[in-house]
Protein backbone atom coordinates (compact mmCIF):
# COMPACT_ATOMS: atom_id res chain seq x y z
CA UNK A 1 14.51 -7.99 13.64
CA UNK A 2 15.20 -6.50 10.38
CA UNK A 3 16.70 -8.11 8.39
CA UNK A 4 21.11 -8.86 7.67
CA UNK A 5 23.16 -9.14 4.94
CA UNK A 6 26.51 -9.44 6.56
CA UNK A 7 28.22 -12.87 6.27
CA UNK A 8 27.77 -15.24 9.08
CA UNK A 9 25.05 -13.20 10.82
CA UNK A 10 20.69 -14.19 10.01
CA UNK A 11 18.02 -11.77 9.15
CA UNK A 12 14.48 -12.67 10.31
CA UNK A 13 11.32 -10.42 9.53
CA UNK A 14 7.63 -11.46 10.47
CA UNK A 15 5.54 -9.88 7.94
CA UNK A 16 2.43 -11.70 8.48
CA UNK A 17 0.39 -8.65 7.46
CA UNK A 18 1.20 -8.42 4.31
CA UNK A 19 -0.37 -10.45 1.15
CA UNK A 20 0.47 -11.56 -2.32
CA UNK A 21 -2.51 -9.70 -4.36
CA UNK A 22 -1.38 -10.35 -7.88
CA UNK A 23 1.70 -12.36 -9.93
CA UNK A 24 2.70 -12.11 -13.46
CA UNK A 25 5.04 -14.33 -15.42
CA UNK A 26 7.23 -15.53 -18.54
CA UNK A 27 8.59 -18.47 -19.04
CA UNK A 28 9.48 -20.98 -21.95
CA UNK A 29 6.31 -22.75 -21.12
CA UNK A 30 3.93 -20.32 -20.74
CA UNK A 31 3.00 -16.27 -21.86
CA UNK A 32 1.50 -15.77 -18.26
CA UNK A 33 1.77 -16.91 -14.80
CA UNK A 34 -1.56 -19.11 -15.30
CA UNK A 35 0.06 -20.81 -18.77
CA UNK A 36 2.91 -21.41 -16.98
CA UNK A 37 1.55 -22.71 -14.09
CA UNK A 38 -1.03 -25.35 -15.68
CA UNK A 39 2.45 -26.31 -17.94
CA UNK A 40 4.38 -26.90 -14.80
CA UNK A 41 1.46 -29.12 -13.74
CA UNK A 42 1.03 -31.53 -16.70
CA UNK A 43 5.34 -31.96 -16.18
CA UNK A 44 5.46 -30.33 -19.72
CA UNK A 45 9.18 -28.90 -20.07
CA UNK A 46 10.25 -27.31 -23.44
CA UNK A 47 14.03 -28.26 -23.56
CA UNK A 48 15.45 -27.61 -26.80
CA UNK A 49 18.80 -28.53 -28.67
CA UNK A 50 19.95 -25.20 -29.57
CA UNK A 51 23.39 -25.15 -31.46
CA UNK A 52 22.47 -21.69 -32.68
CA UNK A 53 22.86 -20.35 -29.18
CA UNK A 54 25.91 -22.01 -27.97
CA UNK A 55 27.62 -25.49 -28.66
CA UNK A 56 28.94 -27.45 -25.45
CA UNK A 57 32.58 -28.30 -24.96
CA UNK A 58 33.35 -32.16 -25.61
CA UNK A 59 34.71 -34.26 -23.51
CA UNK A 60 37.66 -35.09 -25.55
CA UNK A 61 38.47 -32.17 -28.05
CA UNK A 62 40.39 -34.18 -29.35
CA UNK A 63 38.15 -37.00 -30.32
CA UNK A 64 34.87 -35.50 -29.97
CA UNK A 65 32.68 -33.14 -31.72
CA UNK A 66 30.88 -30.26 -29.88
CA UNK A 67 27.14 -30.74 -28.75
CA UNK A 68 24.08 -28.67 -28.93
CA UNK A 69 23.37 -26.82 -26.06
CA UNK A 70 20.25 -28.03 -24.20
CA UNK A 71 18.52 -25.34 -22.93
CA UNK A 72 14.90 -24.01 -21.88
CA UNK A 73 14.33 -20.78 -24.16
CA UNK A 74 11.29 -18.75 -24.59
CA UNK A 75 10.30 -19.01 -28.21
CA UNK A 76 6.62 -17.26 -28.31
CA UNK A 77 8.06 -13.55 -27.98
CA UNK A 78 9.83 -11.89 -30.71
CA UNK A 79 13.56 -13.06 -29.50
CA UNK A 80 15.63 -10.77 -31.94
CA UNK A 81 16.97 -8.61 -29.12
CA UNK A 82 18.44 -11.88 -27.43
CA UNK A 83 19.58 -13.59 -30.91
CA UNK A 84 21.37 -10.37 -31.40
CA UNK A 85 23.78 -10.35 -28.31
CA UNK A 86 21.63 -7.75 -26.33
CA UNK A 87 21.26 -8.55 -22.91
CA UNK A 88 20.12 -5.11 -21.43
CA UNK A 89 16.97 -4.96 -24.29
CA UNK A 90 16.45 -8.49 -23.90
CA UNK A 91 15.87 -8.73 -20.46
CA UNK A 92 13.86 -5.38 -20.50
CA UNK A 93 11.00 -7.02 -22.86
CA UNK A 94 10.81 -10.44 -20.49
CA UNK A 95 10.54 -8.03 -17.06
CA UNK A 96 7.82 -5.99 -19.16
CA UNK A 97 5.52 -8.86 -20.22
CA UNK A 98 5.61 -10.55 -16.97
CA UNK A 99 4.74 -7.09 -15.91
CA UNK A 100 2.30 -6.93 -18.05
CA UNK A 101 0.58 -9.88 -16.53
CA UNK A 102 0.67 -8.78 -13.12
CA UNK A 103 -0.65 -5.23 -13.72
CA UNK A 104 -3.52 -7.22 -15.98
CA UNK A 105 -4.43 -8.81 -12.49
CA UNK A 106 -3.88 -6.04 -10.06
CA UNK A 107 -6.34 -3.88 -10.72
CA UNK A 108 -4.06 -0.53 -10.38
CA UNK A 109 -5.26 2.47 -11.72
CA UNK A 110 -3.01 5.35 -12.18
CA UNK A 111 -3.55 6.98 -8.93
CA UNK A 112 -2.31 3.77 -7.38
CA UNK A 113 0.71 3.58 -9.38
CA UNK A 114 2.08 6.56 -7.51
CA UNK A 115 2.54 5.19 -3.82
CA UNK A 116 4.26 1.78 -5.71
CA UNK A 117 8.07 0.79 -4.82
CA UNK A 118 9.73 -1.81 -7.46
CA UNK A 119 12.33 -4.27 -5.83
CA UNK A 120 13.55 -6.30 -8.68
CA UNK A 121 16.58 -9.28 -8.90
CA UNK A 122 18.82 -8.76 -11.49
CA UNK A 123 21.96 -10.61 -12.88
CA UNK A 124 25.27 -10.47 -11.17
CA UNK A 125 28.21 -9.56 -13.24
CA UNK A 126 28.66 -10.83 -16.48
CA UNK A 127 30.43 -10.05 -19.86
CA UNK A 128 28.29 -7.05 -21.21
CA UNK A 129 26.19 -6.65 -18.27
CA UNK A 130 26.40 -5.88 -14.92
CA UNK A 131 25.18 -3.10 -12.53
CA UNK A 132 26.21 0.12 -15.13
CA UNK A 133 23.60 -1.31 -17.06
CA UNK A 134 20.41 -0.56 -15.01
CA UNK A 135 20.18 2.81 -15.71
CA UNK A 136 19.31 1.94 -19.68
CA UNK A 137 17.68 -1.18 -18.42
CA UNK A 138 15.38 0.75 -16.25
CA UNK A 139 14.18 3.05 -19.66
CA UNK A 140 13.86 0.58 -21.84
CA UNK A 141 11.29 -1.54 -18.98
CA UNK A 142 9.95 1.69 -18.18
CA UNK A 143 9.18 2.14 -22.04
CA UNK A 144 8.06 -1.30 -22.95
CA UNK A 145 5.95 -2.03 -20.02
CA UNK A 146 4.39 1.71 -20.49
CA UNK A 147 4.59 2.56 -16.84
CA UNK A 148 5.33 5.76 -15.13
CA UNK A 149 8.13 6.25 -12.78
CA UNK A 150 8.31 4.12 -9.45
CA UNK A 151 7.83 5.65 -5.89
CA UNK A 152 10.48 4.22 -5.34
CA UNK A 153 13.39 1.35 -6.88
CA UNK A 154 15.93 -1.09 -5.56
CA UNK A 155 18.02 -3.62 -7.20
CA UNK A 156 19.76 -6.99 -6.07
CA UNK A 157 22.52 -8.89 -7.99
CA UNK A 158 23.02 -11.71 -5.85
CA UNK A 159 21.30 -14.65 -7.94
CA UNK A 160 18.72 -17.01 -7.34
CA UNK A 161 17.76 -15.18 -4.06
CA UNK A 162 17.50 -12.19 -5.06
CA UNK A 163 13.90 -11.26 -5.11
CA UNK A 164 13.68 -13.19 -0.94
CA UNK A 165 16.03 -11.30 -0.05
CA UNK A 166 14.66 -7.95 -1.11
CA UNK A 167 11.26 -9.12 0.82
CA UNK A 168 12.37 -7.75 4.12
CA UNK A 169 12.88 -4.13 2.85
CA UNK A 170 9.77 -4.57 0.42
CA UNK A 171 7.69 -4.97 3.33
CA UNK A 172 9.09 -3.35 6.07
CA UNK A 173 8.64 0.03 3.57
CA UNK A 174 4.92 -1.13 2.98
CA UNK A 175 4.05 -1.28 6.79
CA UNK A 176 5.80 1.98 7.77
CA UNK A 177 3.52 3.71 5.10
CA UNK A 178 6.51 4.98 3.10
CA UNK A 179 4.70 2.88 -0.13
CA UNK A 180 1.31 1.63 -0.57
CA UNK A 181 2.33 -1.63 -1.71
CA UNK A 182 5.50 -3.33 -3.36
CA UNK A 183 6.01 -4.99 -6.69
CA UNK A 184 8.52 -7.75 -6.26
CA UNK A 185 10.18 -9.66 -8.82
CA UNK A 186 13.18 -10.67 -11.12
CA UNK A 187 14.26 -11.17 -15.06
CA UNK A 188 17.50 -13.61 -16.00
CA UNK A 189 18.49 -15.17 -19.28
CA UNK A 190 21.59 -17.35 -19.56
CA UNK A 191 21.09 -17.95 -23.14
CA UNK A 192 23.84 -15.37 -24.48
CA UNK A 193 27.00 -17.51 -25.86
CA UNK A 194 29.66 -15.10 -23.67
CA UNK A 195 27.20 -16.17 -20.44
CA UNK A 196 27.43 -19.48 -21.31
CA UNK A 197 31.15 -20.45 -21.69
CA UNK A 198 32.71 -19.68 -18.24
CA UNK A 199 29.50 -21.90 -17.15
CA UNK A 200 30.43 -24.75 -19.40
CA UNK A 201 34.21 -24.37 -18.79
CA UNK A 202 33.35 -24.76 -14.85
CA UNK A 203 30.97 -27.71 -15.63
CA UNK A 204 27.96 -25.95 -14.72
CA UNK A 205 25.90 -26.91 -17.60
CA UNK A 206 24.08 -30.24 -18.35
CA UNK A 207 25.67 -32.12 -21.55
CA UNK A 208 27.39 -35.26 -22.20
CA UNK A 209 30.84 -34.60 -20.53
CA UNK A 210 28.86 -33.03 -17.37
CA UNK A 211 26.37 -35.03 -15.98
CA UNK A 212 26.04 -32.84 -12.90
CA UNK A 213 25.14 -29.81 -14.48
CA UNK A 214 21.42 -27.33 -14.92
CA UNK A 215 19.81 -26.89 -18.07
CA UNK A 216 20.15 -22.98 -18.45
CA UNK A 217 16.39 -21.22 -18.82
CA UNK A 218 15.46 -17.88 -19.05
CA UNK A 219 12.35 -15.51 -17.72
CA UNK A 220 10.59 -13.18 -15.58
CA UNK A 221 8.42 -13.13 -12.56
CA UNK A 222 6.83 -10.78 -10.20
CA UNK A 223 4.15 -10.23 -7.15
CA UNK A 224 2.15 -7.49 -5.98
CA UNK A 225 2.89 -7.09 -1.78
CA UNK A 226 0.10 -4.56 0.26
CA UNK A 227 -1.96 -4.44 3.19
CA UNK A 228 -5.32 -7.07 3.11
CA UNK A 229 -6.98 -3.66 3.26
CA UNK A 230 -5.79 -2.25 0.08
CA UNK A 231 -6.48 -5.33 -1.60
CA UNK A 232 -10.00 -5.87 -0.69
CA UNK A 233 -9.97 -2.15 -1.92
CA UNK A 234 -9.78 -3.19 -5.27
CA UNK A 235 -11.70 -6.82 -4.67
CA UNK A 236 -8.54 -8.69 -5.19
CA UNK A 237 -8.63 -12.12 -3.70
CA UNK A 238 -5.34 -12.48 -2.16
CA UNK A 239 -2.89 -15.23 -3.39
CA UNK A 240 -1.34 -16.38 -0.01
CA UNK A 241 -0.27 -14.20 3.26
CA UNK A 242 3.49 -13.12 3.53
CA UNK A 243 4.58 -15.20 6.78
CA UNK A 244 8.32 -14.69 7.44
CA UNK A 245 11.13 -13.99 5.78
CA UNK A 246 15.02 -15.29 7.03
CA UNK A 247 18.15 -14.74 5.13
CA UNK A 248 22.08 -15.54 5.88
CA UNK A 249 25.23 -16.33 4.59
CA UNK A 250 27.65 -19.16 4.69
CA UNK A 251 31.38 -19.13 3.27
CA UNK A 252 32.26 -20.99 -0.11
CA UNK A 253 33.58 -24.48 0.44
CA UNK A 254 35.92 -27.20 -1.32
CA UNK A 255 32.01 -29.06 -1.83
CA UNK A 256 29.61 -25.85 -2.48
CA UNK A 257 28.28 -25.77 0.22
CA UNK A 258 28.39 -26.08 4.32
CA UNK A 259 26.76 -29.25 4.43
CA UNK A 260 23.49 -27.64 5.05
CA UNK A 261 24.18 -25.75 8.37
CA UNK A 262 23.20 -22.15 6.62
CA UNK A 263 20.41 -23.50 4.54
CA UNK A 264 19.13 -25.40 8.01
CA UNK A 265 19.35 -22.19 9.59
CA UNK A 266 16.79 -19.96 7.92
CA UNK A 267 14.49 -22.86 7.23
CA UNK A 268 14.22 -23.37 11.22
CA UNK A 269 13.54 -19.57 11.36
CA UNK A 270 10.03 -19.76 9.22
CA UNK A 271 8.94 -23.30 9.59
CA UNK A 272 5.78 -23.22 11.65
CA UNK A 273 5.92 -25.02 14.59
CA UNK A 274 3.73 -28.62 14.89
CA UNK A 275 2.09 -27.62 11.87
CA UNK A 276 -0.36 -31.20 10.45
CA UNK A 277 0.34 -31.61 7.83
CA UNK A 278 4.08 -30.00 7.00
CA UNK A 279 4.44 -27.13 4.65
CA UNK A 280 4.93 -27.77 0.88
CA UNK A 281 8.33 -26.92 0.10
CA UNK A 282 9.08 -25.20 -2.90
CA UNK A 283 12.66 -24.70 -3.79
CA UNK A 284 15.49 -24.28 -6.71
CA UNK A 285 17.10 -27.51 -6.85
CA UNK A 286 18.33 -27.40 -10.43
CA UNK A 287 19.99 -30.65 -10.98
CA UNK A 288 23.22 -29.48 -9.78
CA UNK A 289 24.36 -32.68 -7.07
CA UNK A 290 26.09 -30.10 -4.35
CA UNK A 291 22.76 -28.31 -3.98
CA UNK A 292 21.05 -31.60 -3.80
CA UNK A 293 23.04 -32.77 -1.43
CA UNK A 294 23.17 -29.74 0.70
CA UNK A 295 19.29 -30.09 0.67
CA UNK A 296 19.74 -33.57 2.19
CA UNK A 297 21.92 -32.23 5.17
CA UNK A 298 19.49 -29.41 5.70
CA UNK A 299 16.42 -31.58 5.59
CA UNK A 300 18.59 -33.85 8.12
CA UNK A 301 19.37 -30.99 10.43
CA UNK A 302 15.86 -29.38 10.42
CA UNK A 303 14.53 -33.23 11.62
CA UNK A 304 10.96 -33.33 12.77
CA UNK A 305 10.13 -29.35 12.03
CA UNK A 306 9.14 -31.07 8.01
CA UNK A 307 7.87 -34.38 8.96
CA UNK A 308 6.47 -37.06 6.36
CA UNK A 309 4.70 -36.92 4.42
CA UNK A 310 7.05 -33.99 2.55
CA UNK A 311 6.00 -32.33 -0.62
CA UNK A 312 8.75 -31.06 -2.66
CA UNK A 313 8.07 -28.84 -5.73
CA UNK A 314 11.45 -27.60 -8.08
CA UNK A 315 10.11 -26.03 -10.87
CA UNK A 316 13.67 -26.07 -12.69
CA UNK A 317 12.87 -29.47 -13.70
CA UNK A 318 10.54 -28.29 -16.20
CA UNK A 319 11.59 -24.50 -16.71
CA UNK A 320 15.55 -25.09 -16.50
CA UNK A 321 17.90 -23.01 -13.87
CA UNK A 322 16.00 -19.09 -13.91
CA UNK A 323 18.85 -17.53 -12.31
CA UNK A 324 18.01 -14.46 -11.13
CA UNK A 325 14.10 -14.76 -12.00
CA UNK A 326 14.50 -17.65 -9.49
CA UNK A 327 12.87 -16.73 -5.87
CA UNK A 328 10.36 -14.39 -7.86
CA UNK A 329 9.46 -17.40 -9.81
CA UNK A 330 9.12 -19.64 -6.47
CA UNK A 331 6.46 -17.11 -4.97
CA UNK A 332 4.84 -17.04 -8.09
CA UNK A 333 4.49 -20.98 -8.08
CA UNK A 334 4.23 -21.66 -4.76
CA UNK A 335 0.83 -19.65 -4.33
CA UNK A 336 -0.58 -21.48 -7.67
CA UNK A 337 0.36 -24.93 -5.98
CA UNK A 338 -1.43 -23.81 -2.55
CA UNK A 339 -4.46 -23.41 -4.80
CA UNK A 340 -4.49 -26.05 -6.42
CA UNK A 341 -2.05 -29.35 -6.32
CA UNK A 342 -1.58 -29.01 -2.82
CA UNK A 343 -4.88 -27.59 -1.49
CA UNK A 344 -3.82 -30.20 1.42
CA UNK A 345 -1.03 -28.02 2.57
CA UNK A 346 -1.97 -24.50 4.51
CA UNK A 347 1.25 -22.74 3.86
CA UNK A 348 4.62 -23.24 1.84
CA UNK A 349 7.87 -22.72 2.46
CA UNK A 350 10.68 -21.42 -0.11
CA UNK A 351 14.51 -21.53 -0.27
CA UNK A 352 17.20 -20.46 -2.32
CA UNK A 353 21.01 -20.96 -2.29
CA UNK A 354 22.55 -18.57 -4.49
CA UNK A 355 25.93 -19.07 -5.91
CA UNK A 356 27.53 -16.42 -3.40
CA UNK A 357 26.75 -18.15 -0.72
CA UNK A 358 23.55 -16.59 0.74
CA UNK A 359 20.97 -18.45 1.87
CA UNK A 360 16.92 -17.44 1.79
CA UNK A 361 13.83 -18.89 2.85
CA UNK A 362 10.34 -17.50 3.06
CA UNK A 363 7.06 -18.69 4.63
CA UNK A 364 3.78 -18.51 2.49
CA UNK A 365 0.61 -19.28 4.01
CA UNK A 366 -2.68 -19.69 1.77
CA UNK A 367 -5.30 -17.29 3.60
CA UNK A 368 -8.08 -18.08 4.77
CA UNK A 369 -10.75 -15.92 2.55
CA UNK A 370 -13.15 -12.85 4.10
CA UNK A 371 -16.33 -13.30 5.45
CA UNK A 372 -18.08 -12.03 2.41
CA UNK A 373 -16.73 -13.79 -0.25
CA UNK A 374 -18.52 -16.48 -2.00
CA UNK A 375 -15.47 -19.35 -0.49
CA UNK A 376 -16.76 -18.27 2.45
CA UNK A 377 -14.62 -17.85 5.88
C-alpha cells in the first residue's frame, strides 16, 4: 500500500529490497557518523551551559535570576553563521558535512550522481525560517557540499519524523527505476535565541523551573537507499536492509498524546512476527514525560509482538532533542548498533512522534552478507 498522510488513516510500504549502503553524520559529539557513533557508545554527552545562546526563564521572576541554557551544541565546526542569527547558512554547512561523510563512504562517482533523488527533513515554521527559505537553503548546500544538481528533491517539515516519513516515496521512486538510489536525511538546530523562547515559555526545555523538559541539540544525518545490486556495484557492504515502513496520525490531546493507540499502530505494522530474540528498538524519547509515557501505553498495547528481553536505544540522552535531524539520525544509529552493541539482535525497529501528531516507525534488518565476502554467507 503506498503510503498516507491524511489524519486518522496508516501508510504501510514493504521495501525489503532496498538497503542502507552508506550514512554520514554531525553531531556535538562527533565530526562523522563513526565519531559519533563510538561517542554514543562510551555514554559521552557534551551538554554545555551556554548563557551566550539563550538564558532560561526563572521560576519566580521575581525572586530568581535567569539560568544558562543547557544545551548540546556542535563546537568543532566554525559556528559563526549560527552565533550570528543565521539559520538558513547555518543549517546549510551541518547538511553539507554530514554530506560530506556519506559521499566519503558511498563510493559515487559523477556519473552516479545523476540518477540520485535527495529527500531531506527540514524545520517546521519558525521565526526567520520556514519553507520560503529552501530555495537559498538549497544553494548554499548545493555550494558547500560541492554537489551538482539532484535528479530529483523533496522536502518535509513535519519534525522528528520527517526523514521516515519521506522513506515510502524514497523507495517506492528507487524500485520503479525513476532514480538509481535515494539520499535520505535531515539538518535541525534549536540553538537560535528566537527558536528557543516560545519553547521555554511552553516548558519545553530542561532547566530548573521545568523538570520535564529536552535538552535542545543540533545536527545532521543522512543514508544512501539503492538496490543490493547497485551496491555490490561499487563493493559497498550494505549497512542493514530497508524492511517496512508505516506512518499515521493521531489528533492533539489535553496529555500529548493518545495514550499510545497511534504509536501502537505503526509499530504492529513492522514488528516481525515471533521473531527470538525481539528487535532492538531505537527511538526519540527525549526526556519529555508525555512521550515517555505514551511509549509505555504503546509498549502495553503492542504486548507480546516485543517480548523481554527489550533493548531500548534513545540517542537524545547523549546528543539532546535533534528535531528535525531526528529519524535520519535513528537510521544512522540504529545500523551502527546492529553492528556492533547489539550484534544479538537481527533487525531494529524505529519510531518517532513528532510534535504534529504523526506517528512513524520503520523496520531495519542487519543483512545477512554475500556469498563472496570475507564474513561469509
Amino acid at each position: 500500500m503506498a503510503s498516507s498522510r491524511q489524519s486518522g488513516q496508516t501508510g504501510e510500504q514493504q521495501t525489503g529490497d532496498l538497503v542502507v549502503s552508506a550514512v554520514g553524520m554531525v553531531s556535538s559529539v562527533g565530526v562523522n557518523a563513526t565519531q559519533t557513533f563510538t561517542s554514543l557508545r562510551a555514554n559521552i554527552p557534551r551538554k554545555q551551559e551556554r548563557p551566550d545562546i539563550y538564558l532560561c526563564m526563572p521560576e519566580d521572576p521575581d525572586l530568581d535570576e535567569s539560568e544558562p541554557l543547557v544545551a548540546s551544541p556542535i563546537s568543532h565546526l566554525d559556528c559563526r553563521w549560527r552565533d550570528q542569527g543565521n539559520p538558513t547558512e547555518w543549517l546549510a554547512l551541518l547538511a553539507a558535512h554530514a554530506f560530506a561523510d556519506l559521499r566519503n563512504k558511498a563510493k559515487l562517482t559523477a556519473g552516479d550522481e545523476g540518477g540520485t533523488g535527495l529527500f531531506l527533513s527540514l524545520p517546521g515554521k519558525r521565526p526567520g525560517w520556514g519553507p520560503e527559505n529552501v530555495e537559498l537553503f538549497t544553494e548554499w548546500f548545493r555550494d558547500l557540499a560541492a554537489h551538482e544538481p539532484f535528479a530529483q528533491k523533496k522536502f518535509s517539515w513535519i519534525g522528528s519524523g520527517g526523514a521516515l516519513d519521506l522513506c515510502a516515496e524514497a523507495c517506492r521512486l528507487v524500485r520503479e527505476g525513476q532514480l538509481k538510489r535515494a539520499i535520505v536525511g535531515g539538518v535541525d538546530s534549536y540553538l537560535f535565541p528566537k527558536w528557543l523562547e516560545p519553547l521555554d515559555r511552553a516548558y519545553r526545555i530542561r532547566s530548573t523551573r521545568n523538570h520535564d523538559g529536552f535538552c535542545p541539540g543540533e545536527g545532521a544525518a543522512f543514508f544512501l537507499l539503492e538496490s543490493v545490486t547497485e551496491a555490490r556495484r561499487r563493493s559497498l557492504q550494505s549497512w542493514a536492509e530497508l524492511r517496512a515502513t508505516a506512518t499515521t496520525n493521531c489528533a492533539p490531546t489535553p496529555a500529548g498524546h493518545d495514550a499510545g493507540a497511534a504509536l501502537a499502530e505503526v509499530l504492529s505494522r513492522v514488528i516481525p512476527a515471533g521473531e527470538t530474540p525481539p528487535p532492538l528498538v531505537v527511538c526519540d524519547l527525549n526526556g519529555e514525560m508525555s512521550r515517555a509515557r505514551e511509549w509505555g501505553y504503546a509498549l502495553s498495547r503492542v504486548g507480546n509482538a516485543l517480548p523481554a528481553p527489550l533493548g531500548l536505544e534513545h540517542p537524545a540522552a547523549v546528543l539532546g532533542d535533534l528535531g528535525a535531524a531526528s529519524g535520519a539520525a535513528l537510521v544512522v544509529l540504529a545500523a551502527h548498533y546492529l553492528h556492533t552493541k547489539h550484534r544479538d539482535r537481527t533487525s531494529a525497529v524505529l519510531w518517532t512522534a513528532s510534535d504534529g501528531g504523526e506517528r512513524h516507525a520503520v523496520l531495519l534488518a542487519r543483512p545477512q552478507p554475500p556469498s563472496d565476502s570475507p564474513l561469509g554467507p
